[in-house]
Protein backbone atom coordinates (compact mmCIF):
# COMPACT_ATOMS: atom_id res chain seq x y z
CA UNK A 1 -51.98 26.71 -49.35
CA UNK A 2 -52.49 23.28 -47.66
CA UNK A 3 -48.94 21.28 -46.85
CA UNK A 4 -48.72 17.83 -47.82
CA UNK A 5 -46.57 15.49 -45.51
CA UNK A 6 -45.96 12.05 -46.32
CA UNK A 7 -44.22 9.76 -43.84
CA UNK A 8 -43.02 6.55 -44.77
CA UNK A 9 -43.82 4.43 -42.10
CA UNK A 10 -42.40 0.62 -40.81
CA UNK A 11 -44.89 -2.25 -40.69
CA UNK A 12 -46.39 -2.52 -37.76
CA UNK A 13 -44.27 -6.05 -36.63
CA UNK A 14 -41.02 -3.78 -37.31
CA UNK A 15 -42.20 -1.32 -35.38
CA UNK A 16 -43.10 -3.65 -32.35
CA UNK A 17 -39.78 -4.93 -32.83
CA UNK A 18 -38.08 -1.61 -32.79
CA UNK A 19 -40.10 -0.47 -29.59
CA UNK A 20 -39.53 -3.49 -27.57
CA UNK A 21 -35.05 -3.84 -28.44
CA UNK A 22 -35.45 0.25 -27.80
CA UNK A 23 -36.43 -1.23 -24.26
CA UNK A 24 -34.19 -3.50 -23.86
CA UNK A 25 -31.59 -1.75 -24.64
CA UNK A 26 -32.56 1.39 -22.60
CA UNK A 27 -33.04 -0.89 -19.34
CA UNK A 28 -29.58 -3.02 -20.14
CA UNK A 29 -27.53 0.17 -20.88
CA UNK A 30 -29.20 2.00 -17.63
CA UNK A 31 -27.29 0.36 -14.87
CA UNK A 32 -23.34 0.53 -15.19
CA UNK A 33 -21.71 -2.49 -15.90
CA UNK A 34 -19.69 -4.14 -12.89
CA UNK A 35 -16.35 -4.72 -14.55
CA UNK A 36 -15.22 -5.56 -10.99
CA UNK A 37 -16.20 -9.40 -11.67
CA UNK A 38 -13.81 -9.61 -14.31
CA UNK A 39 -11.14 -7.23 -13.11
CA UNK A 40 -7.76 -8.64 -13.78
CA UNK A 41 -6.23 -10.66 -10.67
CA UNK A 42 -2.80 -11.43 -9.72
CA UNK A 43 -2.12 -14.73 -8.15
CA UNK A 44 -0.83 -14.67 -4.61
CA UNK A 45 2.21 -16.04 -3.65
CA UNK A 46 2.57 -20.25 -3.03
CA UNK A 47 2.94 -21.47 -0.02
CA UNK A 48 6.01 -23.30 -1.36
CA UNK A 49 7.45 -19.92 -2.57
CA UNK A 50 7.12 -18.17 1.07
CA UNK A 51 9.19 -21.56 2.12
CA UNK A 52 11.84 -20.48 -0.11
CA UNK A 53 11.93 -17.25 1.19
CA UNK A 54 11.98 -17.81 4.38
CA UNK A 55 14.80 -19.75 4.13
CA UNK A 56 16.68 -17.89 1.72
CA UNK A 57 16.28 -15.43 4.68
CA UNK A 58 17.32 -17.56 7.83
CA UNK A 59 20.02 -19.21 5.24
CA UNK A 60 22.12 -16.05 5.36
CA UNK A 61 25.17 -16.61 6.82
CA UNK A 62 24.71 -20.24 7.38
CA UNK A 63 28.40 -20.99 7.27
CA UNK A 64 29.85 -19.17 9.86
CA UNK A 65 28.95 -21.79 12.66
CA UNK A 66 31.04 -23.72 10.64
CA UNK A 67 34.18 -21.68 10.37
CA UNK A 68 33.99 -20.88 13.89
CA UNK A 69 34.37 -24.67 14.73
CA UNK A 70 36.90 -24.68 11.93
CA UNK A 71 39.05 -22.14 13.82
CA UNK A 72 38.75 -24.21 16.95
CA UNK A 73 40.60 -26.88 15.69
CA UNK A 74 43.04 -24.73 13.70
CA UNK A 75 46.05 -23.12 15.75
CA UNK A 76 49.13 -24.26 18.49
CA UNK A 77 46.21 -25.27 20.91
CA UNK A 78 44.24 -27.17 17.96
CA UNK A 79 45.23 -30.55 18.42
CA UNK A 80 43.69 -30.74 21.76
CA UNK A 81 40.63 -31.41 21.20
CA UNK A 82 41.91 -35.00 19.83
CA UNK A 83 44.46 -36.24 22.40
CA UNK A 84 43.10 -39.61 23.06
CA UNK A 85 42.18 -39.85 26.77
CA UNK A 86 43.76 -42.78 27.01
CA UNK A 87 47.18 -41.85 25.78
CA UNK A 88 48.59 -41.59 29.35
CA UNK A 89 47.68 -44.91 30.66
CA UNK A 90 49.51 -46.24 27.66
CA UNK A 91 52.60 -44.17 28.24
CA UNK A 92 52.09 -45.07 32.33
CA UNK A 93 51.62 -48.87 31.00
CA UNK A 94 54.95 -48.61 28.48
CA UNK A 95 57.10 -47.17 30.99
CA UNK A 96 56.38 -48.98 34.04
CA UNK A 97 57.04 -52.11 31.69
CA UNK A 98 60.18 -50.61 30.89
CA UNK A 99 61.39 -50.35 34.20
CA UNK A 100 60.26 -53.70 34.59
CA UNK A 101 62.86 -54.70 32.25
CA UNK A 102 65.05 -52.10 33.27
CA UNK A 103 65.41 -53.16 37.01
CA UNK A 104 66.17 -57.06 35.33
CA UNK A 105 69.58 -55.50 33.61
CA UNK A 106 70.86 -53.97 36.78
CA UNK A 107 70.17 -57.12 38.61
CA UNK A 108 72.28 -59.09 35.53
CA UNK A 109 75.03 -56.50 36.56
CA UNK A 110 74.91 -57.58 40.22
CA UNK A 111 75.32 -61.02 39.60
CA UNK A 112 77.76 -60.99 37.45
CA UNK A 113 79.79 -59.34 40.20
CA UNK A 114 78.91 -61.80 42.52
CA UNK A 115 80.27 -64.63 40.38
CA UNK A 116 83.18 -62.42 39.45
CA UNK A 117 83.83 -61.50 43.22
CA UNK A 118 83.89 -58.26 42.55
CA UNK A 119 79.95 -57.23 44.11
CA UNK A 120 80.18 -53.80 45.69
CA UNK A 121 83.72 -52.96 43.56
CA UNK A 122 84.78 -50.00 41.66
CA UNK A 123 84.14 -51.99 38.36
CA UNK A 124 80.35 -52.95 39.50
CA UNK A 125 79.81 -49.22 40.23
CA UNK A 126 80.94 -48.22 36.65
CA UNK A 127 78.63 -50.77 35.10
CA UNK A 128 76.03 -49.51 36.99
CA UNK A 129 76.64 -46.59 36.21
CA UNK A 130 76.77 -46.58 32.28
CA UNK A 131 73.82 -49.30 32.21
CA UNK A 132 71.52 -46.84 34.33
CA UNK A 133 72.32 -43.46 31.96
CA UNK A 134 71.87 -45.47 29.32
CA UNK A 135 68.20 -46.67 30.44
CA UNK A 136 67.25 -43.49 31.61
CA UNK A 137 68.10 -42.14 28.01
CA UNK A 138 66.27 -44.37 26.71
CA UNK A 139 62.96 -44.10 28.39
CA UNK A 140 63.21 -40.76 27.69
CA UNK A 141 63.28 -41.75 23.79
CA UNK A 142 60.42 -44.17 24.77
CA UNK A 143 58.59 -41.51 26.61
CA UNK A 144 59.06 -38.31 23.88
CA UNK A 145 58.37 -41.12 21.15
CA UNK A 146 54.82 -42.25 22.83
CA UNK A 147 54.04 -37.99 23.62
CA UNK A 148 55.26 -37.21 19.78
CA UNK A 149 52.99 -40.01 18.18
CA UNK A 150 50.16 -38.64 20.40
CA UNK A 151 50.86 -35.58 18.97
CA UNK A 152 51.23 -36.09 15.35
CA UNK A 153 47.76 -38.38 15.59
CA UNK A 154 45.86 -35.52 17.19
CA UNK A 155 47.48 -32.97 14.44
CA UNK A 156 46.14 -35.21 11.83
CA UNK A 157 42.46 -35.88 12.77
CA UNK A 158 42.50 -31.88 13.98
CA UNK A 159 43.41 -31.23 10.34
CA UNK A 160 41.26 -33.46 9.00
CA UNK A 161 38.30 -31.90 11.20
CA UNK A 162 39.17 -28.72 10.13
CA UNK A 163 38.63 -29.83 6.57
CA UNK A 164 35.66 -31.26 7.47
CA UNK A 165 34.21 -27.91 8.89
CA UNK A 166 35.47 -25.85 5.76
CA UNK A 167 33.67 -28.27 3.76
CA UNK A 168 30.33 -27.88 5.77
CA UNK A 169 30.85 -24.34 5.25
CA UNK A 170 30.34 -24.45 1.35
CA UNK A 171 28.00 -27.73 1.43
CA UNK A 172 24.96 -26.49 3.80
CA UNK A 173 24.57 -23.55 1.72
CA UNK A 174 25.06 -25.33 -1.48
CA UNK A 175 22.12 -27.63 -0.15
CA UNK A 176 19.83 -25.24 1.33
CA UNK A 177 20.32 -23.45 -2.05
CA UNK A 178 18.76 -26.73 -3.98
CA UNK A 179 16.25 -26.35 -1.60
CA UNK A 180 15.39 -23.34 -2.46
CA UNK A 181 15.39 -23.33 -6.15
CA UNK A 182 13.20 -26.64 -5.54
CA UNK A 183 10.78 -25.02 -3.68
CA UNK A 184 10.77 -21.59 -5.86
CA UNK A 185 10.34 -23.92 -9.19
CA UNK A 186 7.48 -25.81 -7.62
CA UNK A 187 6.05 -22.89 -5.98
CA UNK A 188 5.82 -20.87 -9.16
CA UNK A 189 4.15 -23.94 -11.49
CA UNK A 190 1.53 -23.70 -8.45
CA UNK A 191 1.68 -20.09 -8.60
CA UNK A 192 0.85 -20.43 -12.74
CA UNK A 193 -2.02 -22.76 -12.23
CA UNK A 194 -3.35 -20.51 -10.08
CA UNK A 195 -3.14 -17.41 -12.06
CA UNK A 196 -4.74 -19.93 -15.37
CA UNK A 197 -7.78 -20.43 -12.95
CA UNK A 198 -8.10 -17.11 -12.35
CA UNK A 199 -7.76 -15.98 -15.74
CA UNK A 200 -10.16 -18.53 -16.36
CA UNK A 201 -12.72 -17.33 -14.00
CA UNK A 202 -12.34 -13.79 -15.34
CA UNK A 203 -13.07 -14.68 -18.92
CA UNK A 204 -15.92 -16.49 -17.69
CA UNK A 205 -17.30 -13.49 -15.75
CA UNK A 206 -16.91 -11.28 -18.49
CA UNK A 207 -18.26 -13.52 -21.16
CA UNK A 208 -21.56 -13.85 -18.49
CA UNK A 209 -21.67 -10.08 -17.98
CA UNK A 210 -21.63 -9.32 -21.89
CA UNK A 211 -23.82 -11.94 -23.04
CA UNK A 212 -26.87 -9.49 -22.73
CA UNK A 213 -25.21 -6.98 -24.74
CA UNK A 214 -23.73 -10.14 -27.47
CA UNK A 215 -27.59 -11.34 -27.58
CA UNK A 216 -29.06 -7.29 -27.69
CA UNK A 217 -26.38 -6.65 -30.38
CA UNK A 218 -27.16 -9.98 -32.25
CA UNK A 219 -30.99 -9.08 -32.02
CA UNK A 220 -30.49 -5.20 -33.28
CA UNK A 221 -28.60 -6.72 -35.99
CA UNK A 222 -31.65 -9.23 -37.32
CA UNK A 223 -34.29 -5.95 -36.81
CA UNK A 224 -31.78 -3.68 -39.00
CA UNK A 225 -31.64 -6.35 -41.59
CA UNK A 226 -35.86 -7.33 -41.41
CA UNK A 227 -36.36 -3.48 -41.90
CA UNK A 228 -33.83 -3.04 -44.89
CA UNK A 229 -35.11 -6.01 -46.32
CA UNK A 230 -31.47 -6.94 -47.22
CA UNK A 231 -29.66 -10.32 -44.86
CA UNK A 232 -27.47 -9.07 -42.73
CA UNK A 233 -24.16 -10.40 -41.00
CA UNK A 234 -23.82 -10.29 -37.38
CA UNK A 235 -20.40 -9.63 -36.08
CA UNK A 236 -19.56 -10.33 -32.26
CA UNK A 237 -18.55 -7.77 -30.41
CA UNK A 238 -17.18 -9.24 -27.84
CA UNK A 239 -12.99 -10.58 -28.56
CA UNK A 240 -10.88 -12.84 -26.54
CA UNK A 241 -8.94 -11.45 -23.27
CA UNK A 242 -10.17 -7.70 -24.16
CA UNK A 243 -9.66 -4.99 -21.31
CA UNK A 244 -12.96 -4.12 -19.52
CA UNK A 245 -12.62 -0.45 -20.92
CA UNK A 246 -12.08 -1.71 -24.76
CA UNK A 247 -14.83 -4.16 -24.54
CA UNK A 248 -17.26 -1.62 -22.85
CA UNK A 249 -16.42 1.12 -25.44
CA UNK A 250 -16.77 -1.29 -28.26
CA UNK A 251 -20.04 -3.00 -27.06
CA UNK A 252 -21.22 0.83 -26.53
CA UNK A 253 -20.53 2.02 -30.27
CA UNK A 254 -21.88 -0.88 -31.69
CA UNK A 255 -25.27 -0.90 -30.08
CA UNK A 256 -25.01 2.46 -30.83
CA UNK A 257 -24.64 1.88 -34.73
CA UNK A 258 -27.37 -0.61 -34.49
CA UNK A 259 -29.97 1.84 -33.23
CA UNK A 260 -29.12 4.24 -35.90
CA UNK A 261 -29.04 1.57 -38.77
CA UNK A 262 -32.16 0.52 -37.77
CA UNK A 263 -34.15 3.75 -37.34
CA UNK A 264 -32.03 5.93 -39.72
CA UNK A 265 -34.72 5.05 -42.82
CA UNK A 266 -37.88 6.05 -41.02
CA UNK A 267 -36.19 9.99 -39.77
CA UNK A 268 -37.24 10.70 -43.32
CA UNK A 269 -39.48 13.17 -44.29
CA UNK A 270 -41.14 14.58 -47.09
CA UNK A 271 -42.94 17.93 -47.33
């Protein structure tokens, strides 16, 4: 007994259409896609944030020159350092005024026992005597006084350097700190405008390499609906910021549905 077959075929414009997006598809799906274009980049380091390290680095211990010059004016042998250089010609100047005046009272003493007619006596001697421990006393109160003022003014500005230094100590760190948290803050908005551009660039590679695919999918899409004779709704495939493995899987199943919708109706048979 003879077999009947019946096959429902497309119309011949379908059919073109099927056979040339069955080309397309089997020449754009041949080749691997290079997801290295839009591989996800990280933004280097700024220039300004390398700064910051650096001299976070070489900022390490910044202090101590200071407390070392600290502790040289600090101690018995501190003061030193501050004697004024010309203290000694003012105590030489002081005391050899002194004696000046000195010399003046012994000769009062003298004449005096001239006019009294007692010069070279027992009584002139004792005058003398008294008058010259009592000006030697003296200009050694005069002398200690002038050494002791030196002293005390040198104590004071060694203090008051010594300060200074311990202050140094905290502020060039303090400073060098700004610096750094300048730098890092600058050097990371830099760093963030960087990594924008290359996210940028990235989305704009991968948009370029999956337009093909967006235009194949948007074409199967029109042939599925011509052949079912029923509109149909294209939906992109391709979603903001996806990973190169979701987007490739997803662009893969749905050209994959697309082929099916579209032939699925002429697989049947009748016998």
């Amino acid at each position: 007994m003879a077999v009947q077959q019946t096959q429902a075929l497309p119309p011949q414009y379908v059919e073109d259409l099927q056979k040339d997006y069955g080309t397309q598809l089997t020449a754009l799906t041949t080749s691997p896609l290079d997801t290295s274009k839009f591989a996800p980049q990280v933004a280097g380091q700024d220039a300004l944030q390398t700064q910051a390290a650096s001299l976070a680095g070489s900022g390490v211990g910044a202090f101590a020159p200071y407390i070392t010059q600290a502790g040289a004016y600090s101690g018995p042998t501190g003061y030193q350092n501050f004697m004024s250089p010309y203290q000694q010609d003012v105590i030489d100047t002081t005391l050899a005024d002194y004696d000046t005046q000195a010399a003046q009272g012994i000769q009062g003493i003298a004449d005096m026992a001239t006019r009294s007619g007692n010069l070279g006596g027992g009584r002139e001697g004792v005058m003398r005597s008294q008058y010259q421990n009592k000006s030697d006393l003296n200009r050694a109160l005069l002398q200690s006084g002038l050494l002791q003022q030196g002293f005390t003014q040198a104590n004071q500005l060694a203090n008051q350097a010594f300060q200074q230094q311990q202050g140094l100590a905290g502020l060039v760190p303090a400073l060098q700190q700004g610096d750094i948290s300048t730098l890092g803050q600058v050097g990371a908005t830099q760093q963030t405008q960087e990594q924008a551009l290359l996210d940028a660039q990235r989305e704009a590679n991968r948009l370029e390499a999956y337009e093909p695919y967006e235009r194949l999918g948007y074409q199967g899409q029109g042939i599925a609906s011509i052949a079912s004779g029923a509109p149909g709704q294209y939906q992109s495939s391709v979603v903001p910021n996806p990973t190169p493995l979701q987007t490739a899987l997803g662009v893969g199943s749905t050209l994959s549905g697309i082929y099916g919708n579209i032939m699925g109706p002429y697989r049947n048979r009748s016998n």
